[in-house]
N, C-alpha and C. Protein backbone atom coordinates (compact mmCIF):
# COMPACT_ATOMS: atom_id res chain seq x y z
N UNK A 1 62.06 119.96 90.05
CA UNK A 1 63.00 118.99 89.51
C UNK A 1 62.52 117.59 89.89
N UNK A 2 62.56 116.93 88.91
CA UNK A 2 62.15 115.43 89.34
C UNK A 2 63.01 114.70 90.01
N UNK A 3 62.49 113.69 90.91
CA UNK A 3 63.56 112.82 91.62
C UNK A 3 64.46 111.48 90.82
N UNK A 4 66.16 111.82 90.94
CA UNK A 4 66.15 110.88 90.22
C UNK A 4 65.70 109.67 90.41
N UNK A 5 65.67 108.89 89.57
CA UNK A 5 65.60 107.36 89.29
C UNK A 5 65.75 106.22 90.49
N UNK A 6 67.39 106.50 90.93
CA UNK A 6 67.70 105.51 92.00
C UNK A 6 67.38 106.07 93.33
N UNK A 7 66.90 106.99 93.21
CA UNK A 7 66.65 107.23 94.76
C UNK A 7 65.72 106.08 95.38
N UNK A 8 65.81 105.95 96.82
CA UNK A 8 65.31 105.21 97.36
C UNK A 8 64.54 105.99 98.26
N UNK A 9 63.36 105.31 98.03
CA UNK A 9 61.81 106.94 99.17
C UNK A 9 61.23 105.89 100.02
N UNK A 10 61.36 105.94 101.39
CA UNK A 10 60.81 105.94 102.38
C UNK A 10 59.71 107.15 102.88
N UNK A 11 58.56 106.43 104.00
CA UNK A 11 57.39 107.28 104.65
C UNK A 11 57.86 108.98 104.37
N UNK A 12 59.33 108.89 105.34
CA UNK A 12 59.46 110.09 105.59
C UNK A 12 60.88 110.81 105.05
N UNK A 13 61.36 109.82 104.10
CA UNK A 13 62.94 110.15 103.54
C UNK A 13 63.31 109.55 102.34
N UNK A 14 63.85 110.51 101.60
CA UNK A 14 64.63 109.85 100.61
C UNK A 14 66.10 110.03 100.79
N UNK A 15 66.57 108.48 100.08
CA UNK A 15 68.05 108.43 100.21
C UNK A 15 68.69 108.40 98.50
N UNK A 16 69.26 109.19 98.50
CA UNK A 16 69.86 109.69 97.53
C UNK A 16 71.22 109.95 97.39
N UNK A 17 71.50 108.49 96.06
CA UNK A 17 72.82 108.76 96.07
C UNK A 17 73.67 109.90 95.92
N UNK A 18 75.07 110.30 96.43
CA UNK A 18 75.97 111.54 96.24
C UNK A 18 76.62 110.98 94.49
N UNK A 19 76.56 111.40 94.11
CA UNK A 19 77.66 111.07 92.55
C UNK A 19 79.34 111.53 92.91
N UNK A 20 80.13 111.48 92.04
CA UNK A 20 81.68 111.65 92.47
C UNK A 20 81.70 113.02 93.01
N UNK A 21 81.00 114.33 91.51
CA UNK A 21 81.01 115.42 91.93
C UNK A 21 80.47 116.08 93.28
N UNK A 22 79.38 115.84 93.75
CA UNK A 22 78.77 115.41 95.06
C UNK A 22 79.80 115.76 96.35
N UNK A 23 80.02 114.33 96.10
CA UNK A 23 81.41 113.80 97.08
C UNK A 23 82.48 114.88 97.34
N UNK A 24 82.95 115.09 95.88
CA UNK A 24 84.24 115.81 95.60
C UNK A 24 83.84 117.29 96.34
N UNK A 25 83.07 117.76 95.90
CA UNK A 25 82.76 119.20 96.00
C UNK A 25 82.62 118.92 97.42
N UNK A 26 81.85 117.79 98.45
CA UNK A 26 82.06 118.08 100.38
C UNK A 26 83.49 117.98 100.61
N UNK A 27 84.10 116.95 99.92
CA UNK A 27 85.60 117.70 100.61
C UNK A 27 85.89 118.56 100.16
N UNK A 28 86.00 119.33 99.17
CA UNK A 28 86.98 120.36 99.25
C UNK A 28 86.02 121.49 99.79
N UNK A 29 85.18 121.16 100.88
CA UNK A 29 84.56 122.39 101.60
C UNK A 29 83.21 123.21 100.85
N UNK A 30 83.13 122.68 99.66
CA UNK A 30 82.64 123.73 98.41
C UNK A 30 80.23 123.24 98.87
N UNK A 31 79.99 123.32 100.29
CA UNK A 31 78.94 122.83 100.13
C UNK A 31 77.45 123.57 99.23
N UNK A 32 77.99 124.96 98.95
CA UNK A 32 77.10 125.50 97.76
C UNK A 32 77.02 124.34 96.68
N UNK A 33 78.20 124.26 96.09
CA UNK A 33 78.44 123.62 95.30
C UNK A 33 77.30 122.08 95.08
N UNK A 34 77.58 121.44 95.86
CA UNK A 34 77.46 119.92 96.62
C UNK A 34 75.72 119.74 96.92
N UNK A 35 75.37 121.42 97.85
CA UNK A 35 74.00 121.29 97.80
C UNK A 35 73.11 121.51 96.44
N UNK A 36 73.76 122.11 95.20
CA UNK A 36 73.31 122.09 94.01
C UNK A 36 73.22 121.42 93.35
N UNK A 37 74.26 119.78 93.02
CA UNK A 37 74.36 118.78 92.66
C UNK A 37 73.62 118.18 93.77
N UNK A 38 73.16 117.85 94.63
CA UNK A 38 72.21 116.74 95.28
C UNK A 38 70.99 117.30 95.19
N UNK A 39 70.78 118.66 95.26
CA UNK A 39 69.33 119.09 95.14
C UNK A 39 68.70 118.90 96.47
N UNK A 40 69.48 119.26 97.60
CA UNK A 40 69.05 119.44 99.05
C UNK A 40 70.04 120.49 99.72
N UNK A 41 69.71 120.90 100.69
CA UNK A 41 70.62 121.55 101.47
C UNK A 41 71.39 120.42 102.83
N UNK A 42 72.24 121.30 102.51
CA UNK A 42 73.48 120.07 103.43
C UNK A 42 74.12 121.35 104.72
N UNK A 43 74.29 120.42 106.33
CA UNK A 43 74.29 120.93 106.71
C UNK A 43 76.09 121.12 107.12
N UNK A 44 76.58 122.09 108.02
CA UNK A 44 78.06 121.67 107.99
C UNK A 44 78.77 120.79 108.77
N UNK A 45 77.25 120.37 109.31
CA UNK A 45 77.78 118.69 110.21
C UNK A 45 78.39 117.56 108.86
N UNK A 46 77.99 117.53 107.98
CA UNK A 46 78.71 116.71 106.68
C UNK A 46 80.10 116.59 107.18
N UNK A 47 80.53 118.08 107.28
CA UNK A 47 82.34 118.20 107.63
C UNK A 47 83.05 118.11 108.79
N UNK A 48 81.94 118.01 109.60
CA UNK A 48 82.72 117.36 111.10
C UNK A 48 83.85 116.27 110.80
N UNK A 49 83.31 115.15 110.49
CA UNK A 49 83.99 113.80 110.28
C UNK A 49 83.47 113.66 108.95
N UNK A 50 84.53 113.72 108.12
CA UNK A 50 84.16 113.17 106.25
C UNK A 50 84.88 112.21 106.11
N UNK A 51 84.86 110.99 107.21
CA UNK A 51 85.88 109.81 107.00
C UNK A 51 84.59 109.12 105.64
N UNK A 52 83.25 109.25 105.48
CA UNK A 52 82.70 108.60 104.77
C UNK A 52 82.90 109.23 103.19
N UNK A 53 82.96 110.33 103.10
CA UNK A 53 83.40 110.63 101.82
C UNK A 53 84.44 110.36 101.29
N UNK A 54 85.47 110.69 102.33
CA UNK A 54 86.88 109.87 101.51
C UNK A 54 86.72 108.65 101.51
N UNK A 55 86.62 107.61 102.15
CA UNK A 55 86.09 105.93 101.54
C UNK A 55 85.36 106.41 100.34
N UNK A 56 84.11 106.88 100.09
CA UNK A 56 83.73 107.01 99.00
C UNK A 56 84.33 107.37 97.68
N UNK A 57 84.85 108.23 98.10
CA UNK A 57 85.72 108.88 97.05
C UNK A 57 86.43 107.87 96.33
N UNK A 58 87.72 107.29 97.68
CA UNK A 58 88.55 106.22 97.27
C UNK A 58 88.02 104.88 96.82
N UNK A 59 86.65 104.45 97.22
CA UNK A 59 86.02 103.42 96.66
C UNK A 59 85.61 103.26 95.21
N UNK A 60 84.85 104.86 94.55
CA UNK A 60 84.72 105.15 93.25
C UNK A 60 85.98 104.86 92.51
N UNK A 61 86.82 105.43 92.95
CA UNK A 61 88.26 105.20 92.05
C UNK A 61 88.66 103.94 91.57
N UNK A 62 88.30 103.35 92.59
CA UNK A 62 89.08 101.71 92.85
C UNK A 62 87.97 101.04 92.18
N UNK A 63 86.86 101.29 92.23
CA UNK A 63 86.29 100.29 91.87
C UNK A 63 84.69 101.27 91.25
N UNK A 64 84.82 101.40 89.80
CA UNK A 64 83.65 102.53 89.32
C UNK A 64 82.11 101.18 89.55
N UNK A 65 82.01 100.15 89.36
CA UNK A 65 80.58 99.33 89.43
C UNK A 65 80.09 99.65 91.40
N UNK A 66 80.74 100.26 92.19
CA UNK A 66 80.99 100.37 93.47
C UNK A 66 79.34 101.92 93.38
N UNK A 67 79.30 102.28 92.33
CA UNK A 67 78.37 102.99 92.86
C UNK A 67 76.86 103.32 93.08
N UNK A 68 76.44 102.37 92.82
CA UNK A 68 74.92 102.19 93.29
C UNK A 68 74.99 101.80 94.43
N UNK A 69 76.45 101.44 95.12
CA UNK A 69 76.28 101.01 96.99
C UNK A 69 76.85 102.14 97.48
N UNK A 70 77.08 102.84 97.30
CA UNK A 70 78.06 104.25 97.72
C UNK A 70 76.95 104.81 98.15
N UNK A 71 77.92 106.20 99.25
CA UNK A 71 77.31 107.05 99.90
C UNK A 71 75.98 107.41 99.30
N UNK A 72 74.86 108.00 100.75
CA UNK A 72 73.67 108.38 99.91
C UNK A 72 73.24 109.47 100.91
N UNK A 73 73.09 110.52 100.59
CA UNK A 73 72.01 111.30 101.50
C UNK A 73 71.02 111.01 102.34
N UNK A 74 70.71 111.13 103.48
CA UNK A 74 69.38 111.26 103.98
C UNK A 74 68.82 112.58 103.86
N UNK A 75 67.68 112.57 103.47
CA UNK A 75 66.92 113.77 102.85
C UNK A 75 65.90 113.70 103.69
N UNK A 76 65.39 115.23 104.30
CA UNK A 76 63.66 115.06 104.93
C UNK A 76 63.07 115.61 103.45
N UNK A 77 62.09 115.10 102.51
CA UNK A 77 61.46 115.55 101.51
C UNK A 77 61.25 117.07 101.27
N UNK A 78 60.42 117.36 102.30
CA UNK A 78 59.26 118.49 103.25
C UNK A 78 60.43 119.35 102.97
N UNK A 79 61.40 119.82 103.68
CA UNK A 79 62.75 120.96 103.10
C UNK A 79 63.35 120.68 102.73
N UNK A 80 63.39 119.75 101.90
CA UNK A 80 64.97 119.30 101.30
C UNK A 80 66.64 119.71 102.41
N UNK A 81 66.53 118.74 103.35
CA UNK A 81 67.36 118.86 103.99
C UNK A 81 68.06 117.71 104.26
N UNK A 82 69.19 117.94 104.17
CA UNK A 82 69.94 116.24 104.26
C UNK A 82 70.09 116.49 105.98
N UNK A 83 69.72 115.48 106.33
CA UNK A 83 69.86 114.91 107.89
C UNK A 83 71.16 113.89 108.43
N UNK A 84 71.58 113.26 107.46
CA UNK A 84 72.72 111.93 107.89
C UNK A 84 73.00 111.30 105.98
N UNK A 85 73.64 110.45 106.77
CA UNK A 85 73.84 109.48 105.38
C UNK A 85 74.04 107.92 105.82
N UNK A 86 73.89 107.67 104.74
CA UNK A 86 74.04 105.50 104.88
C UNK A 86 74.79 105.23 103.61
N UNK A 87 75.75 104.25 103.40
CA UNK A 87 76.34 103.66 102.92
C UNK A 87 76.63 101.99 102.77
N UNK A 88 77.00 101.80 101.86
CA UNK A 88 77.45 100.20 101.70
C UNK A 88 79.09 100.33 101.55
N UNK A 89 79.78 99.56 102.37
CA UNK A 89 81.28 100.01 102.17
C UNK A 89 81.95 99.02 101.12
N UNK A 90 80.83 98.51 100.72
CA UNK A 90 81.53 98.17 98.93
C UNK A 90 80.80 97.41 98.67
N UNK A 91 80.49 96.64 97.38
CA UNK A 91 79.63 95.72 96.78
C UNK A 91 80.11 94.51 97.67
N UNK A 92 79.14 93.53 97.49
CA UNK A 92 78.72 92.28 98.25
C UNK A 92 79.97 91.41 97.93
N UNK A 93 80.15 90.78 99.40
CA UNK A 93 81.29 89.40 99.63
C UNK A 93 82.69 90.28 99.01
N UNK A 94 82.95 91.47 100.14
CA UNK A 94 84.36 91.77 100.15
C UNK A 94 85.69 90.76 100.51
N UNK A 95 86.31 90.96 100.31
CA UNK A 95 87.84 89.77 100.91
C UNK A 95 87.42 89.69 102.70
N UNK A 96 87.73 91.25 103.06
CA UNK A 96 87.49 91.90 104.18
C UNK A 96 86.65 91.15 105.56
N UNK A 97 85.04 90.88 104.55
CA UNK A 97 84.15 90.16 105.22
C UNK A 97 84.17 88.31 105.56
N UNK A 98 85.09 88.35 104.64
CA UNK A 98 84.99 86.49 104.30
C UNK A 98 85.35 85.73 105.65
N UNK A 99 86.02 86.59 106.97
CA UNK A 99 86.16 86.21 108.46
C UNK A 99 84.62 86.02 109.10
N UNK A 100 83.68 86.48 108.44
CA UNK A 100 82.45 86.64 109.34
C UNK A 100 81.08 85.95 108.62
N UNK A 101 80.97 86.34 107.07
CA UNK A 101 80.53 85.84 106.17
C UNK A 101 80.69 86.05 104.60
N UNK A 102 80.20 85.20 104.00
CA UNK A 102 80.26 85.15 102.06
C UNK A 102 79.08 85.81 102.02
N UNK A 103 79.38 86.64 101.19
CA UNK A 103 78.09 86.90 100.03
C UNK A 103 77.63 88.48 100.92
N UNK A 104 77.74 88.44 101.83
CA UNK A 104 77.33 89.36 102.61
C UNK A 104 78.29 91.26 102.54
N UNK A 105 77.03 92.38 102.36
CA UNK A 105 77.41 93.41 102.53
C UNK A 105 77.73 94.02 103.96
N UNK A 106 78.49 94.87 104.10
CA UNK A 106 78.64 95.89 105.33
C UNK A 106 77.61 97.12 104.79
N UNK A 107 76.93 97.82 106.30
CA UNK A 107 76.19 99.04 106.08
C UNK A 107 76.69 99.80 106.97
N UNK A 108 76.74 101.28 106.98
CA UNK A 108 77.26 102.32 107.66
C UNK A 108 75.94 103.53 107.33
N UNK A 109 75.77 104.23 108.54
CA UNK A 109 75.22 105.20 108.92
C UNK A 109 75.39 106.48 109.42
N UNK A 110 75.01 107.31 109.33
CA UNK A 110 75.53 108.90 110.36
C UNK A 110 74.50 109.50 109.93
N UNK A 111 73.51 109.73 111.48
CA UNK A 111 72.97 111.14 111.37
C UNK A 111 73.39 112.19 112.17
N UNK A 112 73.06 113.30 111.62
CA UNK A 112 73.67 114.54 112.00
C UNK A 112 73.08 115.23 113.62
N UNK A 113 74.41 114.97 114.64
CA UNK A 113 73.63 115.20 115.90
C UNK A 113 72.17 115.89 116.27
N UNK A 114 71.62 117.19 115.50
CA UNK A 114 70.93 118.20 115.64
C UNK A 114 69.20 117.06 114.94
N UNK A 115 69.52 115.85 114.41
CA UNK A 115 68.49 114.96 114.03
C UNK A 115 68.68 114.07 114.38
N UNK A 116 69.17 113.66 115.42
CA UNK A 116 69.13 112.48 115.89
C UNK A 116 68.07 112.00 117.27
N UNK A 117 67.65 110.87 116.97
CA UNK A 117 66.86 110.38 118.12
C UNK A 117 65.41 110.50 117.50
N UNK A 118 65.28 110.42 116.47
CA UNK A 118 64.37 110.85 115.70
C UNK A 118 63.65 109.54 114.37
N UNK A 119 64.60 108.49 114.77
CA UNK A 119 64.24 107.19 114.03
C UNK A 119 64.86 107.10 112.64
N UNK A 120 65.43 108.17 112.18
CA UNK A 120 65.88 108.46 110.35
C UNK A 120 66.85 107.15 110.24
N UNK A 121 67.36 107.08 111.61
CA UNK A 121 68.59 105.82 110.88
C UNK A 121 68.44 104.53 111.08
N UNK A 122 67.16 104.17 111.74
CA UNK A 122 66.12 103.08 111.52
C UNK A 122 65.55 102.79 109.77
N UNK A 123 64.70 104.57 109.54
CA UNK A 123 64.13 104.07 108.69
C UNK A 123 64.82 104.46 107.13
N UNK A 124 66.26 104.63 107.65
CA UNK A 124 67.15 104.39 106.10
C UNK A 124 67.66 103.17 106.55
N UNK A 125 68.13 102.64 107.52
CA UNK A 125 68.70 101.60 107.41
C UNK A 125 68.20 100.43 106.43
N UNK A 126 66.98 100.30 107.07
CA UNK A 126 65.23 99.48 106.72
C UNK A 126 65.40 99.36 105.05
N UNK A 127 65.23 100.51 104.93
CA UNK A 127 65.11 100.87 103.16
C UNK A 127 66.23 100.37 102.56
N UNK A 128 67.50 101.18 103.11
CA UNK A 128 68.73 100.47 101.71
C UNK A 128 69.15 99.06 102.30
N UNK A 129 68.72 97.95 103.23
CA UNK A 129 68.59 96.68 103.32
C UNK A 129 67.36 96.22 102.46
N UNK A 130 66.24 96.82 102.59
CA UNK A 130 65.11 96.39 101.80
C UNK A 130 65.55 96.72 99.77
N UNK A 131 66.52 97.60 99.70
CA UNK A 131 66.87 97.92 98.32
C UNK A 131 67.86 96.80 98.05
N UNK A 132 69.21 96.49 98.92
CA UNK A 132 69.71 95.62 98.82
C UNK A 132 69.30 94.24 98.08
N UNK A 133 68.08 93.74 99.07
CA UNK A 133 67.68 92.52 99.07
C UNK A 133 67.00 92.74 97.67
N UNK A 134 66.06 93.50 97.45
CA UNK A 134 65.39 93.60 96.44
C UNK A 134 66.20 93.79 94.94
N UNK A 135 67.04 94.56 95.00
CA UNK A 135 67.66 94.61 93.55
C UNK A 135 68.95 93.74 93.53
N UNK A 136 69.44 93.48 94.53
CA UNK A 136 70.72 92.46 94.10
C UNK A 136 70.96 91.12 94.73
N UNK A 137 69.49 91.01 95.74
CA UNK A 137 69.08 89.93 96.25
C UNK A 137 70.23 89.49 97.11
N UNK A 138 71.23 90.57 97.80
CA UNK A 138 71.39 90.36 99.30
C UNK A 138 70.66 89.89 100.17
N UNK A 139 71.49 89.36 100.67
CA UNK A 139 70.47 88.33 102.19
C UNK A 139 71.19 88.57 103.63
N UNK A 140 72.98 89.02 103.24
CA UNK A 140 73.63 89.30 104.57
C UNK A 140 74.06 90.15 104.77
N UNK A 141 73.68 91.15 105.86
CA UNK A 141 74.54 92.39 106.02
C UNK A 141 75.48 92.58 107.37
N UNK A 142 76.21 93.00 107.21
CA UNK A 142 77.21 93.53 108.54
C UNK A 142 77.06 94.69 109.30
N UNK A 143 77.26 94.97 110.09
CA UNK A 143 77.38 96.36 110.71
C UNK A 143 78.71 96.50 111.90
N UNK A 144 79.17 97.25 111.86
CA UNK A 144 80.42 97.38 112.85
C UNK A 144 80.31 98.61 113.97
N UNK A 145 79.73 98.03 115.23
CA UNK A 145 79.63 99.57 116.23
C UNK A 145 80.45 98.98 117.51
N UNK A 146 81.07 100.24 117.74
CA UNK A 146 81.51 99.75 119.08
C UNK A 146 80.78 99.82 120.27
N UNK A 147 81.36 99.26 120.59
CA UNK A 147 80.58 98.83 122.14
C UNK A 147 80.05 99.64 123.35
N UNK A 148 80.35 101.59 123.03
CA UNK A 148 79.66 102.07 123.67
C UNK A 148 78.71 102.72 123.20
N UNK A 149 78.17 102.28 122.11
CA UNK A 149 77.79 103.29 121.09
C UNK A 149 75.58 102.41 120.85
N UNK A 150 75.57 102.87 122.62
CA UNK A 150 74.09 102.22 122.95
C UNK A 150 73.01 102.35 121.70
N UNK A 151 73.26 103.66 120.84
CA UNK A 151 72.30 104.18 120.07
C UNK A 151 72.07 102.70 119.13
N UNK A 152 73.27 102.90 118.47
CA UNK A 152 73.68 101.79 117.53
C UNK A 152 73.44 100.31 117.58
N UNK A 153 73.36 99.94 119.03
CA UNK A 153 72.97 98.91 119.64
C UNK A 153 72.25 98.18 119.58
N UNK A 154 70.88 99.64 120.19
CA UNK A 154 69.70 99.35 120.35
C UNK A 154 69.16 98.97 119.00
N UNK A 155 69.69 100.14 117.60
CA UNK A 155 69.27 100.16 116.16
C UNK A 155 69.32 98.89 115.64
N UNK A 156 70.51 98.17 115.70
CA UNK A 156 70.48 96.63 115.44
C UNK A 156 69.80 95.64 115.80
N UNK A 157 69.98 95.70 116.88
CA UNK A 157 68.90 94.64 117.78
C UNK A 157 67.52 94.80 117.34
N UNK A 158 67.10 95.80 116.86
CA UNK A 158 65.64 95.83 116.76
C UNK A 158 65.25 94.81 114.84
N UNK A 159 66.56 94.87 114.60
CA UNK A 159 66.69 94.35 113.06
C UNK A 159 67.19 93.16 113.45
N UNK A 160 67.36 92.16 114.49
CA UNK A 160 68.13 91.12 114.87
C UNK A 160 69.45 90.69 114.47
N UNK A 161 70.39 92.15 114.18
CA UNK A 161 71.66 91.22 114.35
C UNK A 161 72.38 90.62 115.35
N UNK A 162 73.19 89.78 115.14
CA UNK A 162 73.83 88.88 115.97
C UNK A 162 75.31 89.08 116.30
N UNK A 163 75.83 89.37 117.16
CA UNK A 163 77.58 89.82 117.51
C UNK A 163 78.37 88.30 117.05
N UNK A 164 79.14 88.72 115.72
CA UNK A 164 79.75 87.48 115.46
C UNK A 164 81.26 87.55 114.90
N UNK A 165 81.67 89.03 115.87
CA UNK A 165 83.12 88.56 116.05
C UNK A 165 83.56 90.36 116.37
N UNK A 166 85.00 90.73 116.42
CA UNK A 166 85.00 92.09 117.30
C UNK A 166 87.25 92.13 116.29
N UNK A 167 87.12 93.63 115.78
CA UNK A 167 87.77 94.32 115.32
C UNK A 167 88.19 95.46 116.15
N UNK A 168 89.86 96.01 115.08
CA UNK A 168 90.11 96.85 116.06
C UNK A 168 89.93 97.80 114.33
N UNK A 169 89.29 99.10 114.87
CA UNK A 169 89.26 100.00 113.56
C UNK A 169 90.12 100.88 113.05
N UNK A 170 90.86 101.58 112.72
CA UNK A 170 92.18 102.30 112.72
C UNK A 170 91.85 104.00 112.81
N UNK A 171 90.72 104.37 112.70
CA UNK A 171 90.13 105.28 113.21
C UNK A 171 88.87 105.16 114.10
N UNK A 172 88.10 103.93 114.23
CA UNK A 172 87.31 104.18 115.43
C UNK A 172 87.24 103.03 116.29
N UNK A 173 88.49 102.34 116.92
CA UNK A 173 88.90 102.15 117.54
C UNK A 173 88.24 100.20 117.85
N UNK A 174 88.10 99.96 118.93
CA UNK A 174 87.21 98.45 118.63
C UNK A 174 85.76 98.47 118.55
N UNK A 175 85.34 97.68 117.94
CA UNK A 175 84.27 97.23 117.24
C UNK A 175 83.57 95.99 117.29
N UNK A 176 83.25 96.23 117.76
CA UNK A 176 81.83 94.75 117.42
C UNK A 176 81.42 94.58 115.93
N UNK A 177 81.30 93.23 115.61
CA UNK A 177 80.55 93.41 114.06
C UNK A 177 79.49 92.37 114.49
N UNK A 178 78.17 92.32 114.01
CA UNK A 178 76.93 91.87 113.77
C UNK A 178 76.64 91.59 112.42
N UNK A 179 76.02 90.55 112.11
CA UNK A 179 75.88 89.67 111.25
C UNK A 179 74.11 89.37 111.24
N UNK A 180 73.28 89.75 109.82
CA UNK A 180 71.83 89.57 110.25
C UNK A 180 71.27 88.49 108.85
N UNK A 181 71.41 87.83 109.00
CA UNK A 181 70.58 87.15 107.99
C UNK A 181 69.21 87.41 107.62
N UNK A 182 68.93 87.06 106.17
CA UNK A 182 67.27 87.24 105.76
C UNK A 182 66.75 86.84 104.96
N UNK A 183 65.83 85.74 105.27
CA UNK A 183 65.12 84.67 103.74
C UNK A 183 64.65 85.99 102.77
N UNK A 184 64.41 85.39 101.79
CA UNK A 184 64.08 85.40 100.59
C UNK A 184 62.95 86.46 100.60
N UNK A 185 62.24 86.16 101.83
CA UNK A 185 60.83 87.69 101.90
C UNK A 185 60.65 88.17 102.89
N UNK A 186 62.08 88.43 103.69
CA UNK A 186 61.97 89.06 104.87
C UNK A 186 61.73 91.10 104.15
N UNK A 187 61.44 91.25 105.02
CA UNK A 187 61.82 92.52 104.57
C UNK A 187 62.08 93.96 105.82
N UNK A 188 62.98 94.71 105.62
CA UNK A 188 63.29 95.32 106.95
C UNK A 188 62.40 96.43 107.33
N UNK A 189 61.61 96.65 108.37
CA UNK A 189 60.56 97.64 108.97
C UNK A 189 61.79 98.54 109.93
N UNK A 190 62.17 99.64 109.67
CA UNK A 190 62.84 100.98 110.26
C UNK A 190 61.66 101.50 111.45
């Protein structure tokens, strides 16, 4: 089967968007289903925490141009295995963001404990900032981790964001948000 179109291929991963059905079929548990429409195998870490699918879900609804930033698979090529996922939690210069900056997207990540420590959420991050910039000529992104969450930390810092202000989350509790700016030909190395 050929890869679609929008996927985004990194060294060692492709990120590949979930479509509604996708989505729909991980919540209601159905991951036969879900791994047939993405064309990878999914593991049942997906269903630990599916706080990202329901945003997704509820984001498609609310807003259908919302999905070329929506949820995406992390895929290892080699077995077709989804490892984590990355997201944009909505198209660029939300209301939401306008406390921190204009124009600027939020990004979200999760890899799946059993792959982690392994660089994947470096080098998706890298990519759907480098897709960002490149197709819709984003320049600002956000990220929101809390403050014990060293992994996450370290992941930013190595991309130079900057701590430029602190939230309380209603499911994950307080938060730091980081703010990274990027001329015109920066481009992000994962």
């Amino acid at each position: 089967m050929p890869a679609p179109s929008d996927d985004i291929v990194t060294p060692r991963l492709i990120l590949r968007l979930m479509g509604r059905e996708t989505v729909d079929a991980g919540l209601a548990g159905d991951l036969a289903r879900a791994e047939h429409l993405l064309d990878a195998k999914i593991p049942g870490s997906l269903l630990d925490h599916p706080s990202s699918l329901t945003h997704a879900k509820a984001r498609l609804e609310a807003d259908p141009q919302y999905q070329a930033w929506s949820i995406r698979a992390i895929i290892l090529p080699a077995n077709r295995m989804m490892v984590g996922h990355i997201r944009f939690h909505s198209r660029p210069d939300p209301d939401d963001l306008h406390a921190f900056a204009r124009d600027a997207v939020e990004l979200g990540y999760q890899v799946f404990p059993e792959y982690r420590r392994r660089g994947y959420a470096a080098e998706a991050s890298g990519a759907a900032m480098n897709w960002a910039q490149a197709t819709f000529g984003v320049r600002k992104f956000i990220v929101s981790v809390s403050p014990d969450n060293l992994a996450s930390l370290a992941l930013i810092a190595r991309f130079g964001f900057a701590r430029v202000g602190q939230q309380i989350d209603e499911i994950d509790g307080i938060e730091d948000i980081y703010l990274r700016e990027v001329t015109v030909l920066d481009r992000c190395e994962g």
